[in-house]
PDB file of N, CA and C in Angstrom:
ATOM      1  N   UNK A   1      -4.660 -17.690   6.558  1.00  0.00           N
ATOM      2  CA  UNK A   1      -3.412 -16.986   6.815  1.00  0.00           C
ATOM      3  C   UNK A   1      -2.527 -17.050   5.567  1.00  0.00           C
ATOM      4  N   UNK A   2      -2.232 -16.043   4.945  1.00  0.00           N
ATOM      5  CA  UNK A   2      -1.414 -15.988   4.131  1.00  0.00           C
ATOM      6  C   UNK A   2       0.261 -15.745   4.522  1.00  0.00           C
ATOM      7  N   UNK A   3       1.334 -16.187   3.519  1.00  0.00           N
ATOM      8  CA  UNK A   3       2.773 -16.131   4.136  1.00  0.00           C
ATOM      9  C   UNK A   3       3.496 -15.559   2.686  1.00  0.00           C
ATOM     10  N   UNK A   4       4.643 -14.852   3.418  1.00  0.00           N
ATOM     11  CA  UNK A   4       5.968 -14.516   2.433  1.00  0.00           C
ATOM     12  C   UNK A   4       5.587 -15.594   0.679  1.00  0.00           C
ATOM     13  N   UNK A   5       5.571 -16.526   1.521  1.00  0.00           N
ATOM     14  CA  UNK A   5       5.307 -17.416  -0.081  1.00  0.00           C
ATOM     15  C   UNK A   5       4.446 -17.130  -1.331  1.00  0.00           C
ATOM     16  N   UNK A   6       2.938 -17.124  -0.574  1.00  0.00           N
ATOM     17  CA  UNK A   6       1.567 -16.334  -1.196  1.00  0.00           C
ATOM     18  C   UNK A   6       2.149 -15.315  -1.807  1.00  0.00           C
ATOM     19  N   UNK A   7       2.848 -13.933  -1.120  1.00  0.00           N
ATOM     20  CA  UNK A   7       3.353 -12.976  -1.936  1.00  0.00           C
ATOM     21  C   UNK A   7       4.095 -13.149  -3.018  1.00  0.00           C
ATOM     22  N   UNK A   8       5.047 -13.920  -3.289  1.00  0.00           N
ATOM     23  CA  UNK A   8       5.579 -14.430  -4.092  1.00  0.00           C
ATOM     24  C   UNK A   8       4.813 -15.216  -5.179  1.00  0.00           C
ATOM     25  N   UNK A   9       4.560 -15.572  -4.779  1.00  0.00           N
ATOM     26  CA  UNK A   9       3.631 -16.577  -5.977  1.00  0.00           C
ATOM     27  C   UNK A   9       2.590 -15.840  -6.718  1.00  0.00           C
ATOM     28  N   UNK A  10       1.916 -14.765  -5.943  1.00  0.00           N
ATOM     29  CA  UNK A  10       1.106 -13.927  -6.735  1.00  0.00           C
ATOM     30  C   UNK A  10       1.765 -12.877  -7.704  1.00  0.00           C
ATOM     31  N   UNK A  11       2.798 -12.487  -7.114  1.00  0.00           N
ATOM     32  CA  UNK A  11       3.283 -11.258  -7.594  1.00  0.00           C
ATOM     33  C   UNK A  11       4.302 -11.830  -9.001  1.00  0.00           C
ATOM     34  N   UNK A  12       4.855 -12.824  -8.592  1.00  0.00           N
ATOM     35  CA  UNK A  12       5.426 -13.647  -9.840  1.00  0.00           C
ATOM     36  C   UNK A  12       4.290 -13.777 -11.001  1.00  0.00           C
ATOM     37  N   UNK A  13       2.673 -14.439 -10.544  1.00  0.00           N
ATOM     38  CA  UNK A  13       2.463 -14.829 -11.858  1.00  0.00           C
ATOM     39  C   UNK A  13       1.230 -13.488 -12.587  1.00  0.00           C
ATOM     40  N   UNK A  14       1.945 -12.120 -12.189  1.00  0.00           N
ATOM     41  CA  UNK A  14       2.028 -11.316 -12.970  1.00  0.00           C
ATOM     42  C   UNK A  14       2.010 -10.746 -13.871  1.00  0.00           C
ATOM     43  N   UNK A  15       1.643 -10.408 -15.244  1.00  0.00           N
ATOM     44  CA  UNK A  15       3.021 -10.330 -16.251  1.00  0.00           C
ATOM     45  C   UNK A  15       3.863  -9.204 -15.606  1.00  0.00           C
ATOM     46  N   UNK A  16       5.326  -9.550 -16.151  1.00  0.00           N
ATOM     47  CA  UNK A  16       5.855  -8.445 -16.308  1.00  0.00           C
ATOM     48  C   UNK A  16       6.297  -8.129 -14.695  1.00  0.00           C
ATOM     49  N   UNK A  17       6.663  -8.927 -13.598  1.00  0.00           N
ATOM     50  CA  UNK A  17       6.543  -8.476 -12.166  1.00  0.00           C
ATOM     51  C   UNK A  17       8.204  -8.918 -12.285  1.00  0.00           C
ATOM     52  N   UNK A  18       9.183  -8.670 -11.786  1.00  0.00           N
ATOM     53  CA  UNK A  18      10.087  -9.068 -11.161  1.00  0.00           C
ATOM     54  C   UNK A  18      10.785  -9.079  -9.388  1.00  0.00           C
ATOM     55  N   UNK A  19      11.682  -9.935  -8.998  1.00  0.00           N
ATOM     56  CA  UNK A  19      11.670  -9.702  -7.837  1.00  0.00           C
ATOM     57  C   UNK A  19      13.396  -9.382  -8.206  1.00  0.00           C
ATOM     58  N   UNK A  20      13.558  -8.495  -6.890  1.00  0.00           N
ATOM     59  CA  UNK A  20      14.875  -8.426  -5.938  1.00  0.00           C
ATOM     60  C   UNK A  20      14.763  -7.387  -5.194  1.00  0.00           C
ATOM     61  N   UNK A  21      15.957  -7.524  -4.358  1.00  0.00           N
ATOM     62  CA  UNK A  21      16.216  -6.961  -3.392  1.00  0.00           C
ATOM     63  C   UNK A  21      15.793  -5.394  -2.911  1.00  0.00           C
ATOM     64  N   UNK A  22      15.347  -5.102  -1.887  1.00  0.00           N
ATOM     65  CA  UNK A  22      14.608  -3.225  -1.985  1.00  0.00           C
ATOM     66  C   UNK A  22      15.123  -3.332  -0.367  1.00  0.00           C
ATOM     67  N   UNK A  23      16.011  -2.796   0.162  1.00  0.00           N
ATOM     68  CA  UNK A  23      16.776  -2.250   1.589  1.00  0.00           C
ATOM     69  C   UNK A  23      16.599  -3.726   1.836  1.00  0.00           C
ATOM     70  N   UNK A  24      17.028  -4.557   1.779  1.00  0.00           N
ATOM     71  CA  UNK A  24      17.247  -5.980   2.408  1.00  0.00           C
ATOM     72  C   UNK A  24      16.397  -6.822   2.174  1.00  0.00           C
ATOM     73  N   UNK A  25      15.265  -6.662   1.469  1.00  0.00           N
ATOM     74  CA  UNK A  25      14.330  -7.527   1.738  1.00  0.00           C
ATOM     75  C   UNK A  25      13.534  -7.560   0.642  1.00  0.00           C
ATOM     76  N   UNK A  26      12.759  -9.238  -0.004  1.00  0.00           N
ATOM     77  CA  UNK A  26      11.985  -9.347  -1.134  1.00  0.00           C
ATOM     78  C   UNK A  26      11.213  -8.330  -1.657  1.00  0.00           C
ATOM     79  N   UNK A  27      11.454  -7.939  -2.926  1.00  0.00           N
ATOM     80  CA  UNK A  27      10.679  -6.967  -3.285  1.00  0.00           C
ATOM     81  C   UNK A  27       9.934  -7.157  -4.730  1.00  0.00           C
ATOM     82  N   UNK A  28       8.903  -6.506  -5.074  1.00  0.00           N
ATOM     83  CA  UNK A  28       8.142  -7.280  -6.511  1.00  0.00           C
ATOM     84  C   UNK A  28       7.962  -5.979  -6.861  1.00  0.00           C
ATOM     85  N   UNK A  29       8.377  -5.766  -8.444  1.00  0.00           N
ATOM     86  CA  UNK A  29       8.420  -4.664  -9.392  1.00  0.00           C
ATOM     87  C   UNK A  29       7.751  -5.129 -10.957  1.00  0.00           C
ATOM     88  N   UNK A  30       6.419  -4.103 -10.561  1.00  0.00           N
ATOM     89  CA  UNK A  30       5.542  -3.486 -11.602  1.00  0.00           C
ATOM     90  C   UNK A  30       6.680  -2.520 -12.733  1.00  0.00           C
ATOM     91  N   UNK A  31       6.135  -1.360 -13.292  1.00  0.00           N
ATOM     92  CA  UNK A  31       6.997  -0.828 -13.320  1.00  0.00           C
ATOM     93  C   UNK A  31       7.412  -0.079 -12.433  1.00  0.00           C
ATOM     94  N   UNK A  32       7.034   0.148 -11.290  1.00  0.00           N
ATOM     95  CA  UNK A  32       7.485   0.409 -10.364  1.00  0.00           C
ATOM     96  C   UNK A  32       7.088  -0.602  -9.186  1.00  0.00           C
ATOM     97  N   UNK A  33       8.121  -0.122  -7.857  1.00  0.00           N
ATOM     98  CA  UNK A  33       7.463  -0.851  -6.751  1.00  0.00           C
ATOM     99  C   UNK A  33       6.239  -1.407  -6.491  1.00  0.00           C
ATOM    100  N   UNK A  34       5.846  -2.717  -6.280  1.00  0.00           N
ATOM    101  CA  UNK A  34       4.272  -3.012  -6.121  1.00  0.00           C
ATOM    102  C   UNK A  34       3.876  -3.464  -5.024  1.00  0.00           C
ATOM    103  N   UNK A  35       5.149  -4.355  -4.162  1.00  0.00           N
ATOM    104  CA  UNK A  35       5.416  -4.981  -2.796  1.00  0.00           C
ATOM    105  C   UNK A  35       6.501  -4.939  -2.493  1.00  0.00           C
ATOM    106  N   UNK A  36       6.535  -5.054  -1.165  1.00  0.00           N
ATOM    107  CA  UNK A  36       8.019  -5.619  -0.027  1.00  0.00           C
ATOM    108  C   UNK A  36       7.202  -5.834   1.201  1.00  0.00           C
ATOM    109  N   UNK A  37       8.403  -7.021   1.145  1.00  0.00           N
ATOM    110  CA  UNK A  37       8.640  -7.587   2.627  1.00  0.00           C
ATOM    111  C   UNK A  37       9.203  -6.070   3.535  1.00  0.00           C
ATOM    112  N   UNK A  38       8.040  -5.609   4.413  1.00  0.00           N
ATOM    113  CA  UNK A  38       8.752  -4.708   5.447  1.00  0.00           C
ATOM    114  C   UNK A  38       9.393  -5.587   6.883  1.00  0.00           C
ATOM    115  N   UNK A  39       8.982  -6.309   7.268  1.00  0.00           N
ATOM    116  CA  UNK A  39       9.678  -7.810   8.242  1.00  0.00           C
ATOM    117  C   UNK A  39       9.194  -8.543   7.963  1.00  0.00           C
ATOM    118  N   UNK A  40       9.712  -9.361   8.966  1.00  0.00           N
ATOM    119  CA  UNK A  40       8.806 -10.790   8.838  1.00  0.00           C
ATOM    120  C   UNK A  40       7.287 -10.876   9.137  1.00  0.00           C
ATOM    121  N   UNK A  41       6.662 -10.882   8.315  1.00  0.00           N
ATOM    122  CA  UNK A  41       5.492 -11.532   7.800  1.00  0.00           C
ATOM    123  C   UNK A  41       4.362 -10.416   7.888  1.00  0.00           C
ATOM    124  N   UNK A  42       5.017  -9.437   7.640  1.00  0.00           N
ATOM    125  CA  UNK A  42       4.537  -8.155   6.866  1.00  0.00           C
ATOM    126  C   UNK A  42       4.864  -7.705   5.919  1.00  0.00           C
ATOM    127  N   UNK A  43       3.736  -7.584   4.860  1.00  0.00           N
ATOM    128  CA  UNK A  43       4.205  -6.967   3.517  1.00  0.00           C
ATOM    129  C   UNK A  43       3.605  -5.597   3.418  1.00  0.00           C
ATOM    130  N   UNK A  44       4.665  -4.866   2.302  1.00  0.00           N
ATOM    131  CA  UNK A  44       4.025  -3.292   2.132  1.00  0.00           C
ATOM    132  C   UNK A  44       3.463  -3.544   0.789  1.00  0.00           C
ATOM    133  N   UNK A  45       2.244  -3.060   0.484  1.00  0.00           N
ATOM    134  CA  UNK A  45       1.808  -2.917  -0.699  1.00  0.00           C
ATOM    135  C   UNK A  45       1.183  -1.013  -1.044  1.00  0.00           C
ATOM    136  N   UNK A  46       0.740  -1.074  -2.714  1.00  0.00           N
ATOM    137  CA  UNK A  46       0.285   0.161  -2.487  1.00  0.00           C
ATOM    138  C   UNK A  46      -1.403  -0.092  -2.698  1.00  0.00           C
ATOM    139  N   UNK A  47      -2.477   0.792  -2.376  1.00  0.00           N
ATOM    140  CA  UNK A  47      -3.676   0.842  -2.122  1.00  0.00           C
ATOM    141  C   UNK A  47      -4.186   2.060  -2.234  1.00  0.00           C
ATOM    142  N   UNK A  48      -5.289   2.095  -2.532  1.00  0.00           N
ATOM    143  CA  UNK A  48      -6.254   3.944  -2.572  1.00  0.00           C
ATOM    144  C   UNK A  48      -7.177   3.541  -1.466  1.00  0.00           C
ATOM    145  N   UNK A  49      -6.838   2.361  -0.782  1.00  0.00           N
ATOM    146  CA  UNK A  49      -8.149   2.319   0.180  1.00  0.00           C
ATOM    147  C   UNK A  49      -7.197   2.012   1.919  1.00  0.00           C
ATOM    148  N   UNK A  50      -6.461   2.899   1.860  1.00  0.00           N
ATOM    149  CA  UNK A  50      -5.453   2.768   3.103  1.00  0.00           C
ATOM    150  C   UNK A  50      -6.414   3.227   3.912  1.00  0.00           C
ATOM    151  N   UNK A  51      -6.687   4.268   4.131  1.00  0.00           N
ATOM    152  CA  UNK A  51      -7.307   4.457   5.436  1.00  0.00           C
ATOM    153  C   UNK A  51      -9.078   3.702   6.101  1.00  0.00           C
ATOM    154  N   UNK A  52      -9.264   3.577   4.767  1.00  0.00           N
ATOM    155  CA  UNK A  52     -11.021   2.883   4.611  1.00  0.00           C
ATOM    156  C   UNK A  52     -10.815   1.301   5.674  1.00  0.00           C
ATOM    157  N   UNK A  53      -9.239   0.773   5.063  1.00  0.00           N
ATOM    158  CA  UNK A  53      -8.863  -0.843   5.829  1.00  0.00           C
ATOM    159  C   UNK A  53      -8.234  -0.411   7.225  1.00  0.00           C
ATOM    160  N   UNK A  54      -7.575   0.480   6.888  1.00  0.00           N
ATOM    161  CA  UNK A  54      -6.839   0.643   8.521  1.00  0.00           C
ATOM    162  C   UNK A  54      -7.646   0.907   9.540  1.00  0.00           C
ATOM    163  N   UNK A  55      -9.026   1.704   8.993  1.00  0.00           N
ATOM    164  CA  UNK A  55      -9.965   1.879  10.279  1.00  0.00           C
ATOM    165  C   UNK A  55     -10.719   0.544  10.610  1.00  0.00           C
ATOM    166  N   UNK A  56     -10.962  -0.176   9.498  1.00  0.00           N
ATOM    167  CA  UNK A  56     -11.988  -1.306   9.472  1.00  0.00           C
ATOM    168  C   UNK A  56     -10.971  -2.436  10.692  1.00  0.00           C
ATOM    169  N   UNK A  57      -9.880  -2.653  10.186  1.00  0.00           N
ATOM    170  CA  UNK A  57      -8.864  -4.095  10.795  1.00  0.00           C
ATOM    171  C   UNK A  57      -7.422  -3.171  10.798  1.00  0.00           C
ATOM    172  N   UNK A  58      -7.473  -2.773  11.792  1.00  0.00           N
ATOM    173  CA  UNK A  58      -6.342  -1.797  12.433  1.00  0.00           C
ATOM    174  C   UNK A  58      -5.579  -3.009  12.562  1.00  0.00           C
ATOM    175  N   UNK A  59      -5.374  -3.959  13.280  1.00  0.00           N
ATOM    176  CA  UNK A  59      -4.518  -5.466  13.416  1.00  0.00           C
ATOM    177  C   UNK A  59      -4.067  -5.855  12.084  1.00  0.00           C
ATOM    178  N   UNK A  60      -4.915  -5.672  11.063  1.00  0.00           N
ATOM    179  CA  UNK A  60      -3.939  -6.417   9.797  1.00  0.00           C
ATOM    180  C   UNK A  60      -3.293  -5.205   9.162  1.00  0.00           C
ATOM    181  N   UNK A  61      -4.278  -4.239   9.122  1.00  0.00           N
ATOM    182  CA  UNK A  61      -3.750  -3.083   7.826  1.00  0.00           C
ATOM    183  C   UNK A  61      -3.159  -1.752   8.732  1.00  0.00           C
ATOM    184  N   UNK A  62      -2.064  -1.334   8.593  1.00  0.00           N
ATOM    185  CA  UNK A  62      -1.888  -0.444   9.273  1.00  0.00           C
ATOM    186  C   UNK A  62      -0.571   0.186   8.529  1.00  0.00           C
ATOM    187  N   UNK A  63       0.481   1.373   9.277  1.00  0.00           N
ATOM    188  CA  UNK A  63       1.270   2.113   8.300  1.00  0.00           C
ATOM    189  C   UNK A  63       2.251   2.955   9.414  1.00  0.00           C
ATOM    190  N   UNK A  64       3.221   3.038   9.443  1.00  0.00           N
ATOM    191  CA  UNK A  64       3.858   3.475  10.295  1.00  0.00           C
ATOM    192  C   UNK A  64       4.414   5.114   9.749  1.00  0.00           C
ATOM    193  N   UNK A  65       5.409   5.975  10.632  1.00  0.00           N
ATOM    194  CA  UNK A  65       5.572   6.993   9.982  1.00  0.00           C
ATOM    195  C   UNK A  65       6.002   7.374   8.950  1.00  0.00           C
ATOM    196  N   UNK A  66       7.344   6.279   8.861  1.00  0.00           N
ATOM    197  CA  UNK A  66       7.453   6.109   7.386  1.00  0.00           C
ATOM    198  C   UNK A  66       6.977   6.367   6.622  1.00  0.00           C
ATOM    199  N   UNK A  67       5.356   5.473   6.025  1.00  0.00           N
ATOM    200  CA  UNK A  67       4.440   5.746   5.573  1.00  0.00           C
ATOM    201  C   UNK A  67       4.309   6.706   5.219  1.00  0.00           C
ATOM    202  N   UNK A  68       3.783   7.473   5.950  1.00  0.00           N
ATOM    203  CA  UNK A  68       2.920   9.186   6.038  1.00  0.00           C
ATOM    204  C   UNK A  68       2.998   9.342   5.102  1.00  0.00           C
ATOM    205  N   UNK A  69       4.393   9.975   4.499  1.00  0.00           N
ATOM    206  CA  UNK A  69       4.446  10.681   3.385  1.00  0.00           C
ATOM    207  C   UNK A  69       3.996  10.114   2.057  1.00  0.00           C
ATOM    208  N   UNK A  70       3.546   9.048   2.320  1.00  0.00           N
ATOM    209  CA  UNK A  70       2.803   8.036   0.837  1.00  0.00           C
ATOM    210  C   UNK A  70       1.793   7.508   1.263  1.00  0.00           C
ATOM    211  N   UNK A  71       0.835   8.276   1.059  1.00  0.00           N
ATOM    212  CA  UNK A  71      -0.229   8.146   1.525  1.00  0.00           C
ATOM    213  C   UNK A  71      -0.880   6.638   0.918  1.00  0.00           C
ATOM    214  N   UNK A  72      -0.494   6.257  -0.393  1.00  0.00           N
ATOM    215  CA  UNK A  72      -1.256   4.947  -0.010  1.00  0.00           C
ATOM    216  C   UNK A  72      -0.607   3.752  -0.536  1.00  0.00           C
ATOM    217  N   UNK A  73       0.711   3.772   0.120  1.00  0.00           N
ATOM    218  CA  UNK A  73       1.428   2.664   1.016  1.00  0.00           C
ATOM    219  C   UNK A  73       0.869   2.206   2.324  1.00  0.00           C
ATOM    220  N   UNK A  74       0.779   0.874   2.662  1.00  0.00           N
ATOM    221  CA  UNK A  74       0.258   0.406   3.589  1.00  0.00           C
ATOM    222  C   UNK A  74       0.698  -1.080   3.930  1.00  0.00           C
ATOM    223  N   UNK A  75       1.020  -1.085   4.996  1.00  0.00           N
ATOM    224  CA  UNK A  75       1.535  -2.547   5.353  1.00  0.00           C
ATOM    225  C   UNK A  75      -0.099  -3.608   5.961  1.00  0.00           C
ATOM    226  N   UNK A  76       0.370  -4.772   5.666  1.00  0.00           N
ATOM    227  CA  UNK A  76      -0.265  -5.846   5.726  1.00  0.00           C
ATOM    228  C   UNK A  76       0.330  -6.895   6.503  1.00  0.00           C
ATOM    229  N   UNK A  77      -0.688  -6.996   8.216  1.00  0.00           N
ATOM    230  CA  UNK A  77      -0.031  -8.777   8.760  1.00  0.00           C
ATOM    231  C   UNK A  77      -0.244  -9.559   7.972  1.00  0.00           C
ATOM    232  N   UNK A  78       0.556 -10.366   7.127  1.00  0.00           N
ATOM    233  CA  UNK A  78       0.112 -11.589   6.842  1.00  0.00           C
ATOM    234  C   UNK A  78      -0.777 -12.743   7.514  1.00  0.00           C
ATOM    235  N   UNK A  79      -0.203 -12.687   8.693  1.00  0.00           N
ATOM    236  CA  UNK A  79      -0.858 -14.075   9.309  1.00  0.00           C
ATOM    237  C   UNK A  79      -2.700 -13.590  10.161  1.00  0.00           C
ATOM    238  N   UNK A  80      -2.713 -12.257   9.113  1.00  0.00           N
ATOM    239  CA  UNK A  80      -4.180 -11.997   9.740  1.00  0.00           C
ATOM    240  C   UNK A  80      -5.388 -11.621   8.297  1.00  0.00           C
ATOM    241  N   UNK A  81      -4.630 -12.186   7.217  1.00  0.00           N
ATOM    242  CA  UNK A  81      -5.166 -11.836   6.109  1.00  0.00           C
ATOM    243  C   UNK A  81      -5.263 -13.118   4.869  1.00  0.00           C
ATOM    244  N   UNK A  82      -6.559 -13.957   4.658  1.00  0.00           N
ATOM    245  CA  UNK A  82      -6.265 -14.840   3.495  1.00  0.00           C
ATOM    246  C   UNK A  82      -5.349 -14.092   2.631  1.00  0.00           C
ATOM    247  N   UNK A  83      -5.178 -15.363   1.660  1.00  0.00           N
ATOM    248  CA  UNK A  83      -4.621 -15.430   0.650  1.00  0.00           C
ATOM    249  C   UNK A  83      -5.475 -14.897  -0.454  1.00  0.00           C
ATOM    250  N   UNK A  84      -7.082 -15.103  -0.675  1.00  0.00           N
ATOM    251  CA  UNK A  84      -7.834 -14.243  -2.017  1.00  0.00           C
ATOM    252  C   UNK A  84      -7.275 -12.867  -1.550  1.00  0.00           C
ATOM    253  N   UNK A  85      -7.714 -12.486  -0.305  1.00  0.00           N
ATOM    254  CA  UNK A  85      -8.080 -11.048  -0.361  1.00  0.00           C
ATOM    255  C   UNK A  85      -6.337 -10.184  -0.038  1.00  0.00           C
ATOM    256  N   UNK A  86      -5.668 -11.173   0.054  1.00  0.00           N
ATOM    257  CA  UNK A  86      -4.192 -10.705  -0.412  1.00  0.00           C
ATOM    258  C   UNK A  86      -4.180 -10.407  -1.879  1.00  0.00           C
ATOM    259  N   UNK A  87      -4.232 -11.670  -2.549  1.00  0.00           N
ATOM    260  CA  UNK A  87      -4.272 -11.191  -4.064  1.00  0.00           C
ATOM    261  C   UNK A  87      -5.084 -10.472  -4.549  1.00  0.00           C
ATOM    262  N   UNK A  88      -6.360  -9.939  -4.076  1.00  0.00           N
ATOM    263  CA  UNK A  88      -6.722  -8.647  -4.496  1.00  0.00           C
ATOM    264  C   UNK A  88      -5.442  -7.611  -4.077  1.00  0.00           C
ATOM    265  N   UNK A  89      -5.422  -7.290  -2.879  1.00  0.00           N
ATOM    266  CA  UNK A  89      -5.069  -5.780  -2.666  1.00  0.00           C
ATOM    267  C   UNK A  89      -3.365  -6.293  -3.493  1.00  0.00           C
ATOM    268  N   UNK A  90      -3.326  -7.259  -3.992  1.00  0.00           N
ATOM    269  CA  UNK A  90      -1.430  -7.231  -4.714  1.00  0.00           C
ATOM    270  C   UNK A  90      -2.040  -6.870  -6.177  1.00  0.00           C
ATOM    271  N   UNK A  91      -3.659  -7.315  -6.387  1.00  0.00           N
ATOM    272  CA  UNK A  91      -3.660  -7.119  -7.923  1.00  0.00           C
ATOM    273  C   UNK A  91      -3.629  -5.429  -7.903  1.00  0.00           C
ATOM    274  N   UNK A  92      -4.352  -4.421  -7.353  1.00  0.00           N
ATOM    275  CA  UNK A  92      -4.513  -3.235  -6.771  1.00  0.00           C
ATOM    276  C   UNK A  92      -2.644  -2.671  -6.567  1.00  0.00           C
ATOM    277  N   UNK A  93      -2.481  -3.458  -6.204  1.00  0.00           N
ATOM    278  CA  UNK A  93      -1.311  -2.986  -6.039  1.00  0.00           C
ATOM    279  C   UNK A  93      -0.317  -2.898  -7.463  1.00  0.00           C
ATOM    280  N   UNK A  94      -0.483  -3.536  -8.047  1.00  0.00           N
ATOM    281  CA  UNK A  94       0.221  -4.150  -9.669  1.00  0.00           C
ATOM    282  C   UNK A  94       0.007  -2.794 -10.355  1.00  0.00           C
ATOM    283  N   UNK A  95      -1.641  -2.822 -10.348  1.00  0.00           N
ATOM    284  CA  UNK A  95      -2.083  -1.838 -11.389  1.00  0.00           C
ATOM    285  C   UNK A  95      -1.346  -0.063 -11.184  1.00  0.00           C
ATOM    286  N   UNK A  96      -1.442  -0.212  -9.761  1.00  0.00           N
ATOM    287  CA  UNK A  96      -1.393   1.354  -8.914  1.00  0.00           C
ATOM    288  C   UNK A  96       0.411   1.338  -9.761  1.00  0.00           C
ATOM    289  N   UNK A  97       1.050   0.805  -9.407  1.00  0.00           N
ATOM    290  CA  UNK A  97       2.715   0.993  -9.827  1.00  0.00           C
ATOM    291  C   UNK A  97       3.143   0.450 -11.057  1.00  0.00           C
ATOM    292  N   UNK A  98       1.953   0.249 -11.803  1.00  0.00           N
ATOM    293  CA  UNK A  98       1.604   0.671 -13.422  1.00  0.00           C
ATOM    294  C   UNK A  98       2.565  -0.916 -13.928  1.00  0.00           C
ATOM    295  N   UNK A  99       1.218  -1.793 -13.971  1.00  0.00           N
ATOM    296  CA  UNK A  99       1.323  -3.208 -14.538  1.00  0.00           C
ATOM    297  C   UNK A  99       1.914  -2.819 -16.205  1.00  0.00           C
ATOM    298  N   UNK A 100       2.914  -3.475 -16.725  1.00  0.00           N
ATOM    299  CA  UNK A 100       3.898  -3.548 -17.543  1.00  0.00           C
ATOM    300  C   UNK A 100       3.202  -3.650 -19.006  1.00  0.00           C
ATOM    301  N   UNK A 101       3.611  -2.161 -20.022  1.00  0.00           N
ATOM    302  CA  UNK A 101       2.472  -2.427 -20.760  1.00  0.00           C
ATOM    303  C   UNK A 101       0.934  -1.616 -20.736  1.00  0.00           C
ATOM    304  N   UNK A 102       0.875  -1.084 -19.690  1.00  0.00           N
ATOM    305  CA  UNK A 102      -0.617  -0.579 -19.543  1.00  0.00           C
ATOM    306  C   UNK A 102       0.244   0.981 -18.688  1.00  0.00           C
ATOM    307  N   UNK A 103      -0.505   1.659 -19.093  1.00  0.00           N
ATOM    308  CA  UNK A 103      -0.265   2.947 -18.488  1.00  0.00           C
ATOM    309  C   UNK A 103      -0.941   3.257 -16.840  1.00  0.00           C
ATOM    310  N   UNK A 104      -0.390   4.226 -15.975  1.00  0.00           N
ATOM    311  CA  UNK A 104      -0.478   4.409 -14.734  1.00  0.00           C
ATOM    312  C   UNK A 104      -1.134   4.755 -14.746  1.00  0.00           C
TER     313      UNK A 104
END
């Protein structure tokens, strides 16, 4: 089970990631958006494999309407997802909102 913390700690040791605030809640910036806390103990990340996970583990990976219109934004239960395979889809996520230094 991974937590709020895990996110943090990955997305910090980054290069180039910073955190603050995005509508109320922890947020980690690539050069652009890379994560947020959407509540408690769900994070949004971005992904090219949104729908491939949402069909596989509908319980962890899933996307509300919000969503829609970004197609590969996708929220994540934490408490239904290690911590490696978090830090994959955050490294995925880094790269997608163009890791600092390296082009999109």
């Amino acid at each position: 089970m991974a937590t709020e913390e895990d996110v943090r700690r990955i997305c910090l040791d980054m290069h180039g990631v910073s955190e603050r605030s995005s509508w109320g809640q922890p947020a980690w910036f690539a050069k652009t958006l890379m994560a947020r806390i959407w509540e408690a103990g769900v994070v949004t990340v971005k992904t090219n494999e949104r729908e491939a996970l949402g069909a596989m583990e509908p319980d962890t990976y899933f996307w509300t309407p919000h969503h829609q219109q970004s197609p590969n934004l996708m929220l994540i239960r934490l408490e239904n997802i290690d911590v490696d395979e978090l830090d994959e889809l955050l490294q995925e996520s880094y790269r997608i909102a163009g890791a600092p230094g390296k082009p999109n």
